[in-house]
N, C-alpha and C. Protein backbone atom coordinates (compact mmCIF):
# COMPACT_ATOMS: atom_id res chain seq x y z
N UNK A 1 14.52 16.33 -11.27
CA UNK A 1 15.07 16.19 -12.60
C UNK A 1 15.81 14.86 -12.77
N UNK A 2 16.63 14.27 -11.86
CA UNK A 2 17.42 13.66 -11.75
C UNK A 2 16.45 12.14 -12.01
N UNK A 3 15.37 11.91 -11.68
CA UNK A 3 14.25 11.03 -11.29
C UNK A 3 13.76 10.63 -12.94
N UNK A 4 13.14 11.80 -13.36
CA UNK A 4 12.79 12.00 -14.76
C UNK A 4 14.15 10.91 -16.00
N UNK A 5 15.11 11.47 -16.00
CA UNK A 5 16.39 11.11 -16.08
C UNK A 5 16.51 9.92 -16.70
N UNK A 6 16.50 9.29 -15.16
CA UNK A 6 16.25 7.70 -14.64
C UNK A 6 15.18 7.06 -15.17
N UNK A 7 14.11 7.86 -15.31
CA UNK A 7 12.86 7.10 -15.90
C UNK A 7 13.19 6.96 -17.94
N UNK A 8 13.46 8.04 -17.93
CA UNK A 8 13.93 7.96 -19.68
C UNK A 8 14.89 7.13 -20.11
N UNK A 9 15.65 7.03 -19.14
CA UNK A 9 16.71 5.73 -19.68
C UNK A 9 16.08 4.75 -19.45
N UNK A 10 15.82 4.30 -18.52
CA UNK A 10 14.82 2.82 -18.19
C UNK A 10 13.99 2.43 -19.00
N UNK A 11 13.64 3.90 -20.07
CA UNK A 11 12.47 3.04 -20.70
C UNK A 11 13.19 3.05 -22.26
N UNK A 12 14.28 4.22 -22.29
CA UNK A 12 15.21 3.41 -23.75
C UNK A 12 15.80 2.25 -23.37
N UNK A 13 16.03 1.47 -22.58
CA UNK A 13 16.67 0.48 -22.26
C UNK A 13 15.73 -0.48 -22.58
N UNK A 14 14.04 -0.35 -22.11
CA UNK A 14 13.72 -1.38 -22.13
C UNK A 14 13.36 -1.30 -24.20
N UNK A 15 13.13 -0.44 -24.57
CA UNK A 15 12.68 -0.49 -26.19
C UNK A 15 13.85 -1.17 -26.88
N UNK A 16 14.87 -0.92 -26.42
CA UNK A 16 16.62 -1.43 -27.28
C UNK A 16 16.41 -3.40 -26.79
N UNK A 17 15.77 -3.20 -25.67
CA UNK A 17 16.16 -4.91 -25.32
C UNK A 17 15.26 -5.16 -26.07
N UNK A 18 13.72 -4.94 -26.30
CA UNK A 18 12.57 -5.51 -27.05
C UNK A 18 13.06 -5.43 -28.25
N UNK A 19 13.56 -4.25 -28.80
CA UNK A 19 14.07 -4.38 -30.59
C UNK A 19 15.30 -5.87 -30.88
N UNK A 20 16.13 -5.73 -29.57
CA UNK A 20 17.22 -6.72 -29.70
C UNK A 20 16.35 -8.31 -29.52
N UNK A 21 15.66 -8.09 -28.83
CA UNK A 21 14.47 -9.69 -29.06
C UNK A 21 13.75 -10.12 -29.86
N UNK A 22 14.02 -9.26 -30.75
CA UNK A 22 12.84 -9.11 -32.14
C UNK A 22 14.13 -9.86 -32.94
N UNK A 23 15.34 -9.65 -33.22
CA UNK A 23 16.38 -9.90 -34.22
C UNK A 23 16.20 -11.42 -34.04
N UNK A 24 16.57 -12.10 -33.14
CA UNK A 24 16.81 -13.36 -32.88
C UNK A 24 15.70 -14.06 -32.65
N UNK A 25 14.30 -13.72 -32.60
CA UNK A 25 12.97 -14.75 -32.79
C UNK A 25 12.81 -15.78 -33.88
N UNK A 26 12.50 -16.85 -33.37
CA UNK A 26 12.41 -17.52 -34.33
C UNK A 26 11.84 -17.34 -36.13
N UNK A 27 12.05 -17.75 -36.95
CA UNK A 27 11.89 -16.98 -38.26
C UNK A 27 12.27 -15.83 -38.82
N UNK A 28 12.67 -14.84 -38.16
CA UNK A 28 13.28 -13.73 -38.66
C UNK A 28 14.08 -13.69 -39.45
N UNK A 29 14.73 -12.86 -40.29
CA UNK A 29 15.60 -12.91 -41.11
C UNK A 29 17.08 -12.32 -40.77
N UNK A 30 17.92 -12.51 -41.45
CA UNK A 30 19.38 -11.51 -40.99
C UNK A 30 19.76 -10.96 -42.39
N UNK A 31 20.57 -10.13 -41.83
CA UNK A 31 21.58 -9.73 -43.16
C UNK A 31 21.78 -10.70 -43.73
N UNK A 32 22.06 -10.42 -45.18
CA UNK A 32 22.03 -11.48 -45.93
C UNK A 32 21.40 -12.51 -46.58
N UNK A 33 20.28 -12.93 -45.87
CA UNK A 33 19.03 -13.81 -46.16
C UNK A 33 18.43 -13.56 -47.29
N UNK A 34 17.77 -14.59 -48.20
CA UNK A 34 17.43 -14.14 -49.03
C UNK A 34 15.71 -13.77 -48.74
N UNK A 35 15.56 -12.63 -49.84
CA UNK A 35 13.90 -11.95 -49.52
C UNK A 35 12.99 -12.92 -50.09
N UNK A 36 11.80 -13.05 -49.08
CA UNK A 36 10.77 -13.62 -49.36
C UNK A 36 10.14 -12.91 -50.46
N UNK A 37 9.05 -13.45 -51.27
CA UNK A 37 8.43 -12.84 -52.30
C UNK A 37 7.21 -12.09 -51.85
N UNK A 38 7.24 -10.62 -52.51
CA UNK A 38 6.37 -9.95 -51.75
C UNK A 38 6.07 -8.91 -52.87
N UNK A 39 4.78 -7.61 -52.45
CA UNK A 39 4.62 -7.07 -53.48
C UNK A 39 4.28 -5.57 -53.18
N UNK A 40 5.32 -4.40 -53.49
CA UNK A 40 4.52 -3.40 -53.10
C UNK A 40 3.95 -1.89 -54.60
N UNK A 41 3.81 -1.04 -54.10
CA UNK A 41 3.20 -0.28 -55.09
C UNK A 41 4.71 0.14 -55.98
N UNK A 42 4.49 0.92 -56.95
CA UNK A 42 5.51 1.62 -57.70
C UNK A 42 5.46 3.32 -57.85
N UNK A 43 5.94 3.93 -58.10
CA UNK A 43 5.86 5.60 -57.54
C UNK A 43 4.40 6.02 -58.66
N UNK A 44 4.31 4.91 -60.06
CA UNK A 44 2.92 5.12 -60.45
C UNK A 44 2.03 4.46 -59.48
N UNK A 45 2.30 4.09 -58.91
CA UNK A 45 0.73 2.93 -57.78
C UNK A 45 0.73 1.70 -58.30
N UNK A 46 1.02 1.25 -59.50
CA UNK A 46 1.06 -0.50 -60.06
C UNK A 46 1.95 -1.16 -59.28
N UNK A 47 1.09 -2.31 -59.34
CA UNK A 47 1.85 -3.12 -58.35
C UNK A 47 3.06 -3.79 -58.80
N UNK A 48 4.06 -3.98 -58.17
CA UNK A 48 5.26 -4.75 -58.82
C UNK A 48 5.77 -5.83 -57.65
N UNK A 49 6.46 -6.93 -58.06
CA UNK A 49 6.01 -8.16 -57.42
C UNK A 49 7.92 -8.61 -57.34
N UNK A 50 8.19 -8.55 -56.55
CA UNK A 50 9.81 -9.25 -56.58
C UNK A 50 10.29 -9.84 -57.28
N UNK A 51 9.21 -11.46 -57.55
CA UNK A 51 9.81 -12.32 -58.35
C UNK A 51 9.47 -11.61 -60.00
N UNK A 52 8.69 -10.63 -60.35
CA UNK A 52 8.58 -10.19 -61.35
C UNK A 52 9.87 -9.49 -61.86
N UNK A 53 10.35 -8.85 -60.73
CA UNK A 53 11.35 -8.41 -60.74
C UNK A 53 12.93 -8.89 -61.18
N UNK A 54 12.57 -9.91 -60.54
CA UNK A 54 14.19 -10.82 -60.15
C UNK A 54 14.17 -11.50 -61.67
N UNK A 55 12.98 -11.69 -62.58
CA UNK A 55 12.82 -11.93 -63.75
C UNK A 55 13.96 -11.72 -64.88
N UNK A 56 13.73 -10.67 -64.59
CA UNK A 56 14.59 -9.62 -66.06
C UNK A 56 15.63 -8.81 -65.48
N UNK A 57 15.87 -8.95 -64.19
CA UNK A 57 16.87 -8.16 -63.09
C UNK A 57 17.79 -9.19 -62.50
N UNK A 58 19.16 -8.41 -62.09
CA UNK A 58 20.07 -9.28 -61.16
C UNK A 58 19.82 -8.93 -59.99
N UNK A 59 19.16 -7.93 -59.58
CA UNK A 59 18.77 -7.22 -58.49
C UNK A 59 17.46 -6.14 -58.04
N UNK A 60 17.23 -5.91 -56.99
CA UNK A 60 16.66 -4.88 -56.67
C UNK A 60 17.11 -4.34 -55.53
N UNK A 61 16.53 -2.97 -56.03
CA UNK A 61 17.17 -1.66 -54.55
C UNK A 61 16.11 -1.19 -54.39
N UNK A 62 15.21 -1.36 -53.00
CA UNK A 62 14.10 -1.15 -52.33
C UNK A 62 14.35 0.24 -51.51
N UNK A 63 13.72 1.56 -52.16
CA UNK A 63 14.02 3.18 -51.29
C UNK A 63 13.03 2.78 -50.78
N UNK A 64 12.98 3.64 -49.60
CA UNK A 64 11.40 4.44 -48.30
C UNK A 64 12.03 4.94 -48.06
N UNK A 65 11.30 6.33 -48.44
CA UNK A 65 11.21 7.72 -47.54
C UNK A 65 9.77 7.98 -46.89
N UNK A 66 9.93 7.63 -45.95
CA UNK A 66 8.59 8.19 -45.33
C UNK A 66 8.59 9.88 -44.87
N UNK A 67 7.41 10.36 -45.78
CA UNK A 67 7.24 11.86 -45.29
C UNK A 67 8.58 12.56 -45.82
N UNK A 68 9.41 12.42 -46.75
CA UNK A 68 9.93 13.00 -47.36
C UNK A 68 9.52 14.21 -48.03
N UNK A 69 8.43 15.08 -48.09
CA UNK A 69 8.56 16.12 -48.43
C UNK A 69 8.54 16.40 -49.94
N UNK A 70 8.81 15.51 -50.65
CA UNK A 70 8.87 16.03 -52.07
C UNK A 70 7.90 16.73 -52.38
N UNK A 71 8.14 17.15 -53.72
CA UNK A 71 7.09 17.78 -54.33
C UNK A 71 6.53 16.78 -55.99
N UNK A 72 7.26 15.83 -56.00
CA UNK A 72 6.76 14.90 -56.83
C UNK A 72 5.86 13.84 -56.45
């Protein structure tokens, strides 16, 4: 058991260092940065486009729920 253990941490350890190497690669973004222009669906399926957005808006608030369950 004790072995098993050891192996499960070793390998959250190694996924936390790979996620933590991902933050600081070159080009990445941080908190704060501003968003590149990009485009995804709308809860009808039309596409809506950031800068379309940022148009007539001071902002946007981007939800995901993945597998949320609704019934809508």
């Amino acid at each position: 058991m004790p072995k098993i253990s050891l192996l499960i941490l070793i390998l959250l350890l190694a996924v936390l260092g790979g996620c933590s190497a991902h933050k600081h690669a070159k080009g990445s973004q941080a908190v704060g940065d501003i968003a590149g222009d990009f485009t995804l669906p709308d809860q009808n399926g039309a596409a809506v486009t950031l800068s379309q957005v940022l148009e007539t808006h001071n902002g946007a608030v981007i939800a995901f729920y993945p597998k949320d369950d609704s019934k809508n």
